[in-house]
PDB file of N, CA and C in Angstrom:
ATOM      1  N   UNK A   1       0.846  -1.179   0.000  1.00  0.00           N
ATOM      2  CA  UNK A   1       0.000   0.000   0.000  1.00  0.00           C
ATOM      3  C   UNK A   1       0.889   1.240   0.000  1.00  0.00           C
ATOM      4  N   UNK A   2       0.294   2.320  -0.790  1.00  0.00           N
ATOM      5  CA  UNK A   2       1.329   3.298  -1.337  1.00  0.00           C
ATOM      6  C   UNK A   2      -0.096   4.705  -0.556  1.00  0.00           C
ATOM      7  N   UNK A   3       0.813   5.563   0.152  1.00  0.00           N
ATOM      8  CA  UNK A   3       0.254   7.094   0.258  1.00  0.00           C
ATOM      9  C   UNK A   3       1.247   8.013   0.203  1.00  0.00           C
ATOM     10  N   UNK A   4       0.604   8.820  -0.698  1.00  0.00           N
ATOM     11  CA  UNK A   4       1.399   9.740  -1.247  1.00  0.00           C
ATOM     12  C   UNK A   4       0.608  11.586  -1.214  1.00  0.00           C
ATOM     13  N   UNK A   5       1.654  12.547  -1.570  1.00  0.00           N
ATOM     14  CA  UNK A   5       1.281  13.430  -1.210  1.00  0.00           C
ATOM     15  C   UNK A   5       1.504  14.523  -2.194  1.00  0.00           C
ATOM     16  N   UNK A   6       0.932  15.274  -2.849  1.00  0.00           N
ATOM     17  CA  UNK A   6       1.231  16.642  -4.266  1.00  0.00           C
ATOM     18  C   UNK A   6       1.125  17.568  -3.271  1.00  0.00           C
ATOM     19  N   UNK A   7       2.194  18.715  -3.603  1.00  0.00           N
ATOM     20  CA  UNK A   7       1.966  20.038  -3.907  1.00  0.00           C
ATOM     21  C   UNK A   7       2.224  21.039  -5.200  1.00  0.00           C
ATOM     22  N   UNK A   8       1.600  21.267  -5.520  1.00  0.00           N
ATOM     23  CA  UNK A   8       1.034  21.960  -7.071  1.00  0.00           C
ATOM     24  C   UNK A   8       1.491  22.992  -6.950  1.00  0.00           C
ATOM     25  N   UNK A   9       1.986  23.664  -8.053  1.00  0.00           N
ATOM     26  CA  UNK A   9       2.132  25.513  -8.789  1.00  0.00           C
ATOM     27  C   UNK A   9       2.896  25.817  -7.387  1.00  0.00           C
ATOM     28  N   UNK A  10       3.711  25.316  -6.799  1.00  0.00           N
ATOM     29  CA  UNK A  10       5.310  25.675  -5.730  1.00  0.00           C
ATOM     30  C   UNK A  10       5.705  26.606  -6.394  1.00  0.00           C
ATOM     31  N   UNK A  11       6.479  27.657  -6.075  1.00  0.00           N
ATOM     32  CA  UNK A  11       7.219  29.286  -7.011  1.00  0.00           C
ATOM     33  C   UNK A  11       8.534  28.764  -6.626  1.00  0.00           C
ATOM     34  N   UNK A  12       8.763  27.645  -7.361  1.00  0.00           N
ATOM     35  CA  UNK A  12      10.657  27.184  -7.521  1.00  0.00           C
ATOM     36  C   UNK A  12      10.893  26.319  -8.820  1.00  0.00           C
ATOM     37  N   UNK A  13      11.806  26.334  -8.935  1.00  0.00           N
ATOM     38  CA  UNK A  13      12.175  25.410 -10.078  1.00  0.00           C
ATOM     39  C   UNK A  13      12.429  24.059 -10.091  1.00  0.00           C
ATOM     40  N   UNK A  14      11.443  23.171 -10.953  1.00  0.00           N
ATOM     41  CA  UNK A  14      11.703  21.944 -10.955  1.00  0.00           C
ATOM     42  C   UNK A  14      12.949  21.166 -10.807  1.00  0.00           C
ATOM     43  N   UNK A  15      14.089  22.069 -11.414  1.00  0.00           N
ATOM     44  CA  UNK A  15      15.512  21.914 -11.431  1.00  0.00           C
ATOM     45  C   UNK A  15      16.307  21.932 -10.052  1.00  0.00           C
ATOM     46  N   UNK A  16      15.758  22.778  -9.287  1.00  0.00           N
ATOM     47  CA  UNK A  16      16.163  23.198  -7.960  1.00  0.00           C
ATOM     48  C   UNK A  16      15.725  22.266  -6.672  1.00  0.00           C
ATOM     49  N   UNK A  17      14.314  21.874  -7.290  1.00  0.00           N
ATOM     50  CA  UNK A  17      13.483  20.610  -6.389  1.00  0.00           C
ATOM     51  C   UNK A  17      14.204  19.442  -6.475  1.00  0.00           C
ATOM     52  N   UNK A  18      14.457  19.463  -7.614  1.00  0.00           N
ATOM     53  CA  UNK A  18      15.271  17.261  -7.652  1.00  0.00           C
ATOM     54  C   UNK A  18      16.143  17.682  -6.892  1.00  0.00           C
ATOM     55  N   UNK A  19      17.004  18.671  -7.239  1.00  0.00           N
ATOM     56  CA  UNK A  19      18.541  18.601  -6.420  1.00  0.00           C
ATOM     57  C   UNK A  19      18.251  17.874  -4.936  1.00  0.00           C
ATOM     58  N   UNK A  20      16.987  18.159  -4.152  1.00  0.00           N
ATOM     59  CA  UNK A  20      17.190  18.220  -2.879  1.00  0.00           C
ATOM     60  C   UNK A  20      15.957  16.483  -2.545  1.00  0.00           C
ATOM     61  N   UNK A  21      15.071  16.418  -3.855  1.00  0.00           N
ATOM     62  CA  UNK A  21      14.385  15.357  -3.911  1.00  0.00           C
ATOM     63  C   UNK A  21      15.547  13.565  -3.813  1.00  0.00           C
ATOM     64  N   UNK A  22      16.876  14.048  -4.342  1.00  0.00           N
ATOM     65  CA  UNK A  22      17.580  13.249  -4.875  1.00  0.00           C
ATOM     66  C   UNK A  22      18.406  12.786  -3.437  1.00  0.00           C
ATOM     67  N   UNK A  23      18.406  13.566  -2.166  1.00  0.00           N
ATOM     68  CA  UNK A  23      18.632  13.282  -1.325  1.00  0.00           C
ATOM     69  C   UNK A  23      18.029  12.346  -0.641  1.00  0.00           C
ATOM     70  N   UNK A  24      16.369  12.186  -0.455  1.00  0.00           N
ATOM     71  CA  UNK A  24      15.607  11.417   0.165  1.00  0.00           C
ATOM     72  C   UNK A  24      14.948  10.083  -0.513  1.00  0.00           C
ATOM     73  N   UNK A  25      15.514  10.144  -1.814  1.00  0.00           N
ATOM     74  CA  UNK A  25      14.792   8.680  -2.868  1.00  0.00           C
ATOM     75  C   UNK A  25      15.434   7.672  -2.068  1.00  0.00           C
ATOM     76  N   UNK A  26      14.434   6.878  -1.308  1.00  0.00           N
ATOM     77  CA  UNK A  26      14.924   5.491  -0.781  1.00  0.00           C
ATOM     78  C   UNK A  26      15.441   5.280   0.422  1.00  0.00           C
ATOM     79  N   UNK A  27      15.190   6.710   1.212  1.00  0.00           N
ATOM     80  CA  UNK A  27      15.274   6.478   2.622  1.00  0.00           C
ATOM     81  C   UNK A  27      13.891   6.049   3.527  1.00  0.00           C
ATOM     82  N   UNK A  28      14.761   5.735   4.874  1.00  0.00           N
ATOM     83  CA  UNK A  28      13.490   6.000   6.071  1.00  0.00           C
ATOM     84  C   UNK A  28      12.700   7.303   5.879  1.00  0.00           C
ATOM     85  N   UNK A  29      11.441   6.870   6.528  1.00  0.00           N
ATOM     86  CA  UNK A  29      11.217   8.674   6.627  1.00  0.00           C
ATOM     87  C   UNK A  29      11.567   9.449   7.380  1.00  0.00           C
ATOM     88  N   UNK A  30      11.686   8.967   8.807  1.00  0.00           N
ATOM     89  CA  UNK A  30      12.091   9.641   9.804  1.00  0.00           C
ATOM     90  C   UNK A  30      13.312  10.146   9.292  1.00  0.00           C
ATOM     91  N   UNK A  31      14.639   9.436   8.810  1.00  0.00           N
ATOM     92  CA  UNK A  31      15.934   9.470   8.170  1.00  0.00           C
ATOM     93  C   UNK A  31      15.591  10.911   7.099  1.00  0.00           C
ATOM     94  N   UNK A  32      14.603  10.555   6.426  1.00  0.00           N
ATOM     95  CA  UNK A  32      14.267  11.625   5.440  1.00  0.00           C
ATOM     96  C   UNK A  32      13.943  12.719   5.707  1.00  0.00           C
ATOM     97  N   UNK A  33      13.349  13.228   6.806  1.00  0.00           N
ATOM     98  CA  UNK A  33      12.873  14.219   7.603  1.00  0.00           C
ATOM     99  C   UNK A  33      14.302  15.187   8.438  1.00  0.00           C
ATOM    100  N   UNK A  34      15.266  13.959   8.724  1.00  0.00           N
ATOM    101  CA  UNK A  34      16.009  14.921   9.307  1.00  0.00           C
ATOM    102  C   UNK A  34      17.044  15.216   8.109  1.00  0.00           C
ATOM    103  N   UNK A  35      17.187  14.465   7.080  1.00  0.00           N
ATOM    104  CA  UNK A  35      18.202  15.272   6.187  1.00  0.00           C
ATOM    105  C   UNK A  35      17.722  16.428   5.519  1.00  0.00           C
ATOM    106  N   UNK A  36      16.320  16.540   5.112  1.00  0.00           N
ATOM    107  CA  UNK A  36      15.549  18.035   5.202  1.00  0.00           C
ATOM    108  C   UNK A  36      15.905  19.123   6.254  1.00  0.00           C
ATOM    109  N   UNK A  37      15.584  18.765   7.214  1.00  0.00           N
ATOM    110  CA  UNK A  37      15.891  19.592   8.350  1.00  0.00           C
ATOM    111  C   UNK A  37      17.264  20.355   8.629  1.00  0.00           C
ATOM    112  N   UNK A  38      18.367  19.837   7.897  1.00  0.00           N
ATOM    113  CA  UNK A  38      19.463  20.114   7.719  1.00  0.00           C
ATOM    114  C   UNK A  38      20.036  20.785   6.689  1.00  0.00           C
ATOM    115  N   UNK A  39      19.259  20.167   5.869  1.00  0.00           N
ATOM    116  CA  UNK A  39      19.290  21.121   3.948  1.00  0.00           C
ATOM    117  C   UNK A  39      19.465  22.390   3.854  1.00  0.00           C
ATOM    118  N   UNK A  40      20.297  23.387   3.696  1.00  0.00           N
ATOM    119  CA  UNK A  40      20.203  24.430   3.624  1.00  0.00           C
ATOM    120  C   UNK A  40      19.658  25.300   2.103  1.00  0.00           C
ATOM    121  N   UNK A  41      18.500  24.654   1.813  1.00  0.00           N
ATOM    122  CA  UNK A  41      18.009  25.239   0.540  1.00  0.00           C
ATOM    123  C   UNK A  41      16.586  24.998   0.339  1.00  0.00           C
ATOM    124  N   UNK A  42      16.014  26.482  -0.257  1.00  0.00           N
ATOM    125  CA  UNK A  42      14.583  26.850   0.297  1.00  0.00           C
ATOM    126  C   UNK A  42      13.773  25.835  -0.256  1.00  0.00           C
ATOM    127  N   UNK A  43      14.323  24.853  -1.430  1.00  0.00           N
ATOM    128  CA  UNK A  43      13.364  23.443  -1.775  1.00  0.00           C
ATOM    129  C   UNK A  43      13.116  22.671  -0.671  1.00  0.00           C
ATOM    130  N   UNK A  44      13.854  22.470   0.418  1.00  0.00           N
ATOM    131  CA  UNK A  44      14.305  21.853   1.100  1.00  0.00           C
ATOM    132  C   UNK A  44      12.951  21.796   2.219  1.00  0.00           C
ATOM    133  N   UNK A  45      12.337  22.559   2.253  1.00  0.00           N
ATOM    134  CA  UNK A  45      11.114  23.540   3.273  1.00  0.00           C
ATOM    135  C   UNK A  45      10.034  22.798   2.105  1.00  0.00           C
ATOM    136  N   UNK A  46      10.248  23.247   1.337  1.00  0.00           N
ATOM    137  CA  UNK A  46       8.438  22.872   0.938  1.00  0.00           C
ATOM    138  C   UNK A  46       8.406  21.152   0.479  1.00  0.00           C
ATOM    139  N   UNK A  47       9.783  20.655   0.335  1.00  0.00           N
ATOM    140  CA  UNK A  47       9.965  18.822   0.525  1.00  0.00           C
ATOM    141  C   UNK A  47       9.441  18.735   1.662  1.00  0.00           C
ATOM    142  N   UNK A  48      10.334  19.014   2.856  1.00  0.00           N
ATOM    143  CA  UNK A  48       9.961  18.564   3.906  1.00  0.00           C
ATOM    144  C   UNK A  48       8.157  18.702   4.298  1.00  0.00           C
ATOM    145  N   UNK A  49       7.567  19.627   3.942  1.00  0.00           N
ATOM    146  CA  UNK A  49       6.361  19.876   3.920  1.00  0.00           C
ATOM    147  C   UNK A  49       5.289  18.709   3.397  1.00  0.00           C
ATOM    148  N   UNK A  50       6.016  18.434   2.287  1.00  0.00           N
ATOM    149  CA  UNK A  50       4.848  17.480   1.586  1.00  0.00           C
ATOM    150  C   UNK A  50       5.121  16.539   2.008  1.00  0.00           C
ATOM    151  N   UNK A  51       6.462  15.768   2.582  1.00  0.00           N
ATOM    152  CA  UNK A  51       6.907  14.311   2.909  1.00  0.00           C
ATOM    153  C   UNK A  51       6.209  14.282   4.503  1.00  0.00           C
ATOM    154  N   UNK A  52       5.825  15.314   5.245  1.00  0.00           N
ATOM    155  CA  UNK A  52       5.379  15.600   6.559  1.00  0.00           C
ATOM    156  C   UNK A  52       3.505  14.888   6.243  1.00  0.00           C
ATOM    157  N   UNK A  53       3.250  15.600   4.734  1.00  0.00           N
ATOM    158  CA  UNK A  53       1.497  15.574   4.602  1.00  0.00           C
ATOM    159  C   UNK A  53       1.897  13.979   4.173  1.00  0.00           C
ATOM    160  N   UNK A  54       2.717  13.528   3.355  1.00  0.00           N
ATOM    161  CA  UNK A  54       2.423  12.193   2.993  1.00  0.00           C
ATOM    162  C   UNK A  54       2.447  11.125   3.971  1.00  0.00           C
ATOM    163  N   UNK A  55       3.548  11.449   5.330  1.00  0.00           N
ATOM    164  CA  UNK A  55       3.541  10.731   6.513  1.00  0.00           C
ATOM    165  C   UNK A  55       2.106  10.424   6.770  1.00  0.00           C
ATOM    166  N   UNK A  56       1.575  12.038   6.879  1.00  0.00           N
ATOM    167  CA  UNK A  56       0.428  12.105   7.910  1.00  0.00           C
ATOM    168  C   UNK A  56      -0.944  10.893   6.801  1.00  0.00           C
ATOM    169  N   UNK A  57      -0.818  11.254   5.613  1.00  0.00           N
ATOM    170  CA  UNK A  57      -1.913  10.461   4.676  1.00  0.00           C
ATOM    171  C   UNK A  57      -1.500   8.993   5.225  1.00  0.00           C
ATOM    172  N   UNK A  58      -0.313   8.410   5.064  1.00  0.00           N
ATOM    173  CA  UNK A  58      -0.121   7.001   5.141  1.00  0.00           C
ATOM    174  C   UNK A  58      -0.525   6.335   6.895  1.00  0.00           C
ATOM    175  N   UNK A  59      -0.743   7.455   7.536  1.00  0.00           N
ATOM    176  CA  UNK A  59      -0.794   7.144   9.105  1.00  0.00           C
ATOM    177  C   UNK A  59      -2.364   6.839   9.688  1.00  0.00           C
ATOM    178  N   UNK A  60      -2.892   8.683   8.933  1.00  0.00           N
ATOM    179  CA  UNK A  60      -3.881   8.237   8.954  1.00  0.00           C
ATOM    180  C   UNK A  60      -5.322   7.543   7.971  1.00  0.00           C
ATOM    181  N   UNK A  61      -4.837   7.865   6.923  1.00  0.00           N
ATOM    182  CA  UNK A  61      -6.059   7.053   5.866  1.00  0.00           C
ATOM    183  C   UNK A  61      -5.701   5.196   5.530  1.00  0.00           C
ATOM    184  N   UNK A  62      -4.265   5.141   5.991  1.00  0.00           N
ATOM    185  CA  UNK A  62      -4.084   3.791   5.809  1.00  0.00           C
ATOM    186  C   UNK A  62      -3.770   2.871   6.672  1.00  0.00           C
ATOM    187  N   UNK A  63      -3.347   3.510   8.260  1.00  0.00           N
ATOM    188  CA  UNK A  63      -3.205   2.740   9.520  1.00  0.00           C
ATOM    189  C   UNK A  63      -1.923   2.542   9.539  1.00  0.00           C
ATOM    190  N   UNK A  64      -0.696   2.705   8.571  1.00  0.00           N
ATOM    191  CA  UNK A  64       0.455   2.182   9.004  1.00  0.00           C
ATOM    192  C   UNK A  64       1.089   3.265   9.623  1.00  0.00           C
ATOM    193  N   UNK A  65       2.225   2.146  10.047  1.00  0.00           N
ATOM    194  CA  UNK A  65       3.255   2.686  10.961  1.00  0.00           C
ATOM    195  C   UNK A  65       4.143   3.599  10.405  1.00  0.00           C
ATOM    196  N   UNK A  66       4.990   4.884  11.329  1.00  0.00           N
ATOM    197  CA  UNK A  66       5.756   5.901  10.669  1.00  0.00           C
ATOM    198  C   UNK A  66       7.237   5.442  10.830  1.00  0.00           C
ATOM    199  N   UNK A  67       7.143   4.296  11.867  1.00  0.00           N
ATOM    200  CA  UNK A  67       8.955   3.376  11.681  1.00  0.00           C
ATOM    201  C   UNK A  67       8.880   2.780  10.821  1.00  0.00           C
ATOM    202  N   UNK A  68       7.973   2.395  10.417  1.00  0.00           N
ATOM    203  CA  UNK A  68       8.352   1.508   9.151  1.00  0.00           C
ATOM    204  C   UNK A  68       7.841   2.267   7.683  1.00  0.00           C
ATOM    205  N   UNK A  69       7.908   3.290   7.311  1.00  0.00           N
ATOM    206  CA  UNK A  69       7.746   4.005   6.042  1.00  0.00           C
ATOM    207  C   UNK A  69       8.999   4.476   5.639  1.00  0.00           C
ATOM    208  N   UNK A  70       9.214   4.007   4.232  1.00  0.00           N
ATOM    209  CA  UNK A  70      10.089   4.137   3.168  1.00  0.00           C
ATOM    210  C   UNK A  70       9.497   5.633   1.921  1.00  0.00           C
ATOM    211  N   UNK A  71      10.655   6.182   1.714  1.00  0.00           N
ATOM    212  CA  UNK A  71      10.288   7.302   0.560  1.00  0.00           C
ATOM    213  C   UNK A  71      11.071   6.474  -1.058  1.00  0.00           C
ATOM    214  N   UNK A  72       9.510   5.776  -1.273  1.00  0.00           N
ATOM    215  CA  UNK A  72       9.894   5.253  -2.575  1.00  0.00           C
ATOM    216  C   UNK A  72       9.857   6.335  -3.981  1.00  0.00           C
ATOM    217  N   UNK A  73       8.792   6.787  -4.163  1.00  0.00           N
ATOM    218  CA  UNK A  73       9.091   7.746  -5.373  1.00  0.00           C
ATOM    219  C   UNK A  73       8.603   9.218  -4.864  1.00  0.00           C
ATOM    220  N   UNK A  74       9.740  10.206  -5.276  1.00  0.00           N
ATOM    221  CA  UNK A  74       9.894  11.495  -4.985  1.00  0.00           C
ATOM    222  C   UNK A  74      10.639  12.348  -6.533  1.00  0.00           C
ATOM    223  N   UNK A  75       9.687  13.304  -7.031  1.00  0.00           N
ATOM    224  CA  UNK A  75      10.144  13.808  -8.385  1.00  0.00           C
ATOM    225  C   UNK A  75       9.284  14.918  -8.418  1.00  0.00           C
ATOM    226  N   UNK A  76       9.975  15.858  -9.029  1.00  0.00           N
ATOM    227  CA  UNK A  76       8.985  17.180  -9.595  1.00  0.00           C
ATOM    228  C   UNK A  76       8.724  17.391 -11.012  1.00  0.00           C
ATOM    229  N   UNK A  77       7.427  17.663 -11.149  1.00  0.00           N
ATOM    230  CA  UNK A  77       7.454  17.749 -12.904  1.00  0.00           C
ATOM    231  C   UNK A  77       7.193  19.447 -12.857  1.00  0.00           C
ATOM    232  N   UNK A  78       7.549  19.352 -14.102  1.00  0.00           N
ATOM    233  CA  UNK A  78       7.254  21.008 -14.505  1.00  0.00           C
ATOM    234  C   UNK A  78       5.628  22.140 -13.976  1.00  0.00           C
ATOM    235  N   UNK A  79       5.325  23.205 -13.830  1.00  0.00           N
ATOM    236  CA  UNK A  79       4.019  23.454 -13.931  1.00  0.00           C
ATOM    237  C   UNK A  79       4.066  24.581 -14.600  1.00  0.00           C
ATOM    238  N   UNK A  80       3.004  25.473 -14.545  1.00  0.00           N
ATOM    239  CA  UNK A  80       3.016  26.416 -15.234  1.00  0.00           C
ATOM    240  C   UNK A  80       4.148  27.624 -14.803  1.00  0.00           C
ATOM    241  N   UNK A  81       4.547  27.992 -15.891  1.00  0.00           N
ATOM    242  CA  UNK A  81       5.434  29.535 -15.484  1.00  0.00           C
ATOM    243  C   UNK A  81       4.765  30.479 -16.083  1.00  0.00           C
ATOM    244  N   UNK A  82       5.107  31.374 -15.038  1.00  0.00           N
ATOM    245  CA  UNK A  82       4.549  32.878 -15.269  1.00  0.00           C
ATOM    246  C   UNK A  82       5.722  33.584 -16.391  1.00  0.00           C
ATOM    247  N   UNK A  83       4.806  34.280 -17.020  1.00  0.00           N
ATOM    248  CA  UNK A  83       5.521  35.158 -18.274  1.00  0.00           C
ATOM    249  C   UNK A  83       5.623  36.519 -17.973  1.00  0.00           C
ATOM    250  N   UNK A  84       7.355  37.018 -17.523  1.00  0.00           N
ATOM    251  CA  UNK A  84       7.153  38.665 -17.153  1.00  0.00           C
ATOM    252  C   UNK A  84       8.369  39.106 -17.847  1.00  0.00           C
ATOM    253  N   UNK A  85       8.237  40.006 -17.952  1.00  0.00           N
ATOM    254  CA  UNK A  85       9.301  41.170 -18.771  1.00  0.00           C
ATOM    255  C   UNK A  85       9.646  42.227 -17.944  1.00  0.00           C
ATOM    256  N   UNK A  86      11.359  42.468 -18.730  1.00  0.00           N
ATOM    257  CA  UNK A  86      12.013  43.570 -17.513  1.00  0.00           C
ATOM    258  C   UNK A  86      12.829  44.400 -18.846  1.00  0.00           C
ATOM    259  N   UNK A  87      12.490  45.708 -18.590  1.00  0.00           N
ATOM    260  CA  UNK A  87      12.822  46.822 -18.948  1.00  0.00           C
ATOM    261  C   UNK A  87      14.156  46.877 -19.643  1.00  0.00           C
ATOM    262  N   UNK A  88      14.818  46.894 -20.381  1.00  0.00           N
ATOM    263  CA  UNK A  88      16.475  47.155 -20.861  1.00  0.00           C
ATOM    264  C   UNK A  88      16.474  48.730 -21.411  1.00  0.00           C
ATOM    265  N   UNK A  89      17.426  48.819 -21.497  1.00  0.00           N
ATOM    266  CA  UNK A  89      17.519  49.963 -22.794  1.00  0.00           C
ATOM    267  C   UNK A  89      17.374  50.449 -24.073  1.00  0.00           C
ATOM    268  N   UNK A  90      17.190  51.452 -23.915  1.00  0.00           N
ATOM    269  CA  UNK A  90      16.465  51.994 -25.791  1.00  0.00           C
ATOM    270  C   UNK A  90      14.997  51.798 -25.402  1.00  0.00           C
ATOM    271  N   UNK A  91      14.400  51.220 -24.353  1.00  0.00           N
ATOM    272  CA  UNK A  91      13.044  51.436 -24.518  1.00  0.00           C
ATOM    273  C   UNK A  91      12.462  49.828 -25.338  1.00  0.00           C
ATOM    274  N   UNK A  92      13.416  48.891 -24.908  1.00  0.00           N
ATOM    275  CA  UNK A  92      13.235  47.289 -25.311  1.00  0.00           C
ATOM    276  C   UNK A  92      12.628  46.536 -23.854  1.00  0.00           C
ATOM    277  N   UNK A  93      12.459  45.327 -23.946  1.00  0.00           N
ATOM    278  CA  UNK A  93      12.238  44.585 -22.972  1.00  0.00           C
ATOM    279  C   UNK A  93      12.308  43.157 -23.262  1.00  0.00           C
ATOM    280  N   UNK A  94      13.216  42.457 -22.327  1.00  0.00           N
ATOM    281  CA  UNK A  94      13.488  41.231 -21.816  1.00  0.00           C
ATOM    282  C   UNK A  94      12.299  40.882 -21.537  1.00  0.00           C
ATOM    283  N   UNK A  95      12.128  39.228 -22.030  1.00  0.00           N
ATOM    284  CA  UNK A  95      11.230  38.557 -21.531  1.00  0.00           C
ATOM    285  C   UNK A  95      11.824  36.970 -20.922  1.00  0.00           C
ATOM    286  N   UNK A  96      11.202  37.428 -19.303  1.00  0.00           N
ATOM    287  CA  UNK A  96      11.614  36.165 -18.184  1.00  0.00           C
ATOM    288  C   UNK A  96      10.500  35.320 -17.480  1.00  0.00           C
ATOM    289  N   UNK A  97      10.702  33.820 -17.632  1.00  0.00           N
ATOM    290  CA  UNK A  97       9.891  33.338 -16.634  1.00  0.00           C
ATOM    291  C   UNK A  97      10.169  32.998 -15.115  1.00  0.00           C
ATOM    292  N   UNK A  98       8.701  33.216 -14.470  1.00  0.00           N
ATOM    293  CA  UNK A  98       9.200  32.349 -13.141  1.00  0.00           C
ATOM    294  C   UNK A  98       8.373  31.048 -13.549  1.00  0.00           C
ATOM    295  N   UNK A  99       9.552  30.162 -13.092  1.00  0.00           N
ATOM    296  CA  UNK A  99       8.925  28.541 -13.210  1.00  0.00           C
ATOM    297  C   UNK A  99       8.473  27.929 -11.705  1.00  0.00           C
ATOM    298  N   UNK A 100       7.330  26.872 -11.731  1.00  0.00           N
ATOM    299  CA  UNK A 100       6.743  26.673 -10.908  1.00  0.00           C
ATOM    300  C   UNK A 100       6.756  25.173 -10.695  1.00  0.00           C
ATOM    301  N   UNK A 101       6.745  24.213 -10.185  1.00  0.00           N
ATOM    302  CA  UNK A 101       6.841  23.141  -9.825  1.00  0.00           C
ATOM    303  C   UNK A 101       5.631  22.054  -9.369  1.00  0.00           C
ATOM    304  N   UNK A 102       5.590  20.957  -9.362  1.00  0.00           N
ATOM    305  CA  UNK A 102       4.439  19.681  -8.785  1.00  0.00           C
ATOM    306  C   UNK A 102       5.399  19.101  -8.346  1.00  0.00           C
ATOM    307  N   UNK A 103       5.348  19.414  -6.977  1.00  0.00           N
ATOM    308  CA  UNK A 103       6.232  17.961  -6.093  1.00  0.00           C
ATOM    309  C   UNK A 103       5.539  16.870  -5.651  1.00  0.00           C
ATOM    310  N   UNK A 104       5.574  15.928  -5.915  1.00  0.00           N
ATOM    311  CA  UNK A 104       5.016  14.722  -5.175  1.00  0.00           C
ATOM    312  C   UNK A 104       5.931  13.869  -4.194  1.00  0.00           C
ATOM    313  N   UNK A 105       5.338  13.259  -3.185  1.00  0.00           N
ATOM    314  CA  UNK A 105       6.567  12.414  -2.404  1.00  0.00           C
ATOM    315  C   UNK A 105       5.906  11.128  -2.656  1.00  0.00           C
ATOM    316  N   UNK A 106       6.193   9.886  -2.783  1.00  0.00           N
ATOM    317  CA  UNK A 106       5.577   8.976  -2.525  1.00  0.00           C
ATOM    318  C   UNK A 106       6.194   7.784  -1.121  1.00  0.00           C
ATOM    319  N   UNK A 107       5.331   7.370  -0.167  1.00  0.00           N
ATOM    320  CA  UNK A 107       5.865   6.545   0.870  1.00  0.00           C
ATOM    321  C   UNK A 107       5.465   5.539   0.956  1.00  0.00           C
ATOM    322  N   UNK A 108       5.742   4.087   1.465  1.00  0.00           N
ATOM    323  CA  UNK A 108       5.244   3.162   1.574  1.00  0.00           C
ATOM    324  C   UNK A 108       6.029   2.329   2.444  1.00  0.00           C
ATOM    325  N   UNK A 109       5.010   0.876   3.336  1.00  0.00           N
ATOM    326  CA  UNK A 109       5.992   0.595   4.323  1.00  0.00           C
ATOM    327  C   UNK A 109       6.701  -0.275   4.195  1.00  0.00           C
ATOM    328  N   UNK A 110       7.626  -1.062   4.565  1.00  0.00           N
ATOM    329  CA  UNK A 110       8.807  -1.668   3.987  1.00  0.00           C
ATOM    330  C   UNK A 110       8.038  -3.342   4.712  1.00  0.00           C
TER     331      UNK A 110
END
């Protein structure tokens, strides 16, 4: 039995999320929780966030135990980016996105 947990349209980069997702693929959770806690990078906060809601889904909608939960699949896919433009010279303008993220954690018990 698998519970798992999304957070949608995050204001970070999918690129920036694995970095810190790539830490916790295939740990304990508890194990997983504290190498978050230590992470010094702002992905690091909204992982720990969702791997906290996926604990809580697998605890309570499915009865298992939180010693025995594994972080089997953890990945971010792309979401929408916002389209903004910044001013240059001559009266031109740069066009920049902010990119946005879907983190999912997935846990299950060993």
């Amino acid at each position: 039995m698998e519970a798992k947990a999304i957070a949608r349209q995050v204001r970070i980069s999918p690129t920036k999320s694995r970095q810190v997702l790539t830490l916790i693929r295939g740990k304990n959770a508890g194990q997983a929780l504290e190498t978050l806690r230590f992470t010094p990078k702002k992905a690091a906060r909204v992982v720990e966030k969702v791997l906290k809601s996926a604990i809580a889904n697998a605890e309570h909608n499915y009865g298992m135990d939180m010693d025995r939960l594994v972080v089997v699949k953890a990945y971010a896919d792309q979401g929408p980016s916002m389209k903004r433009w910044q001013p240059v010279s001559m009266g031109r303008v740069h066009p920049y996105k902010h990119r946005t993220s879907h983190i999912t954690v997935v846990v299950a018990e060993r």
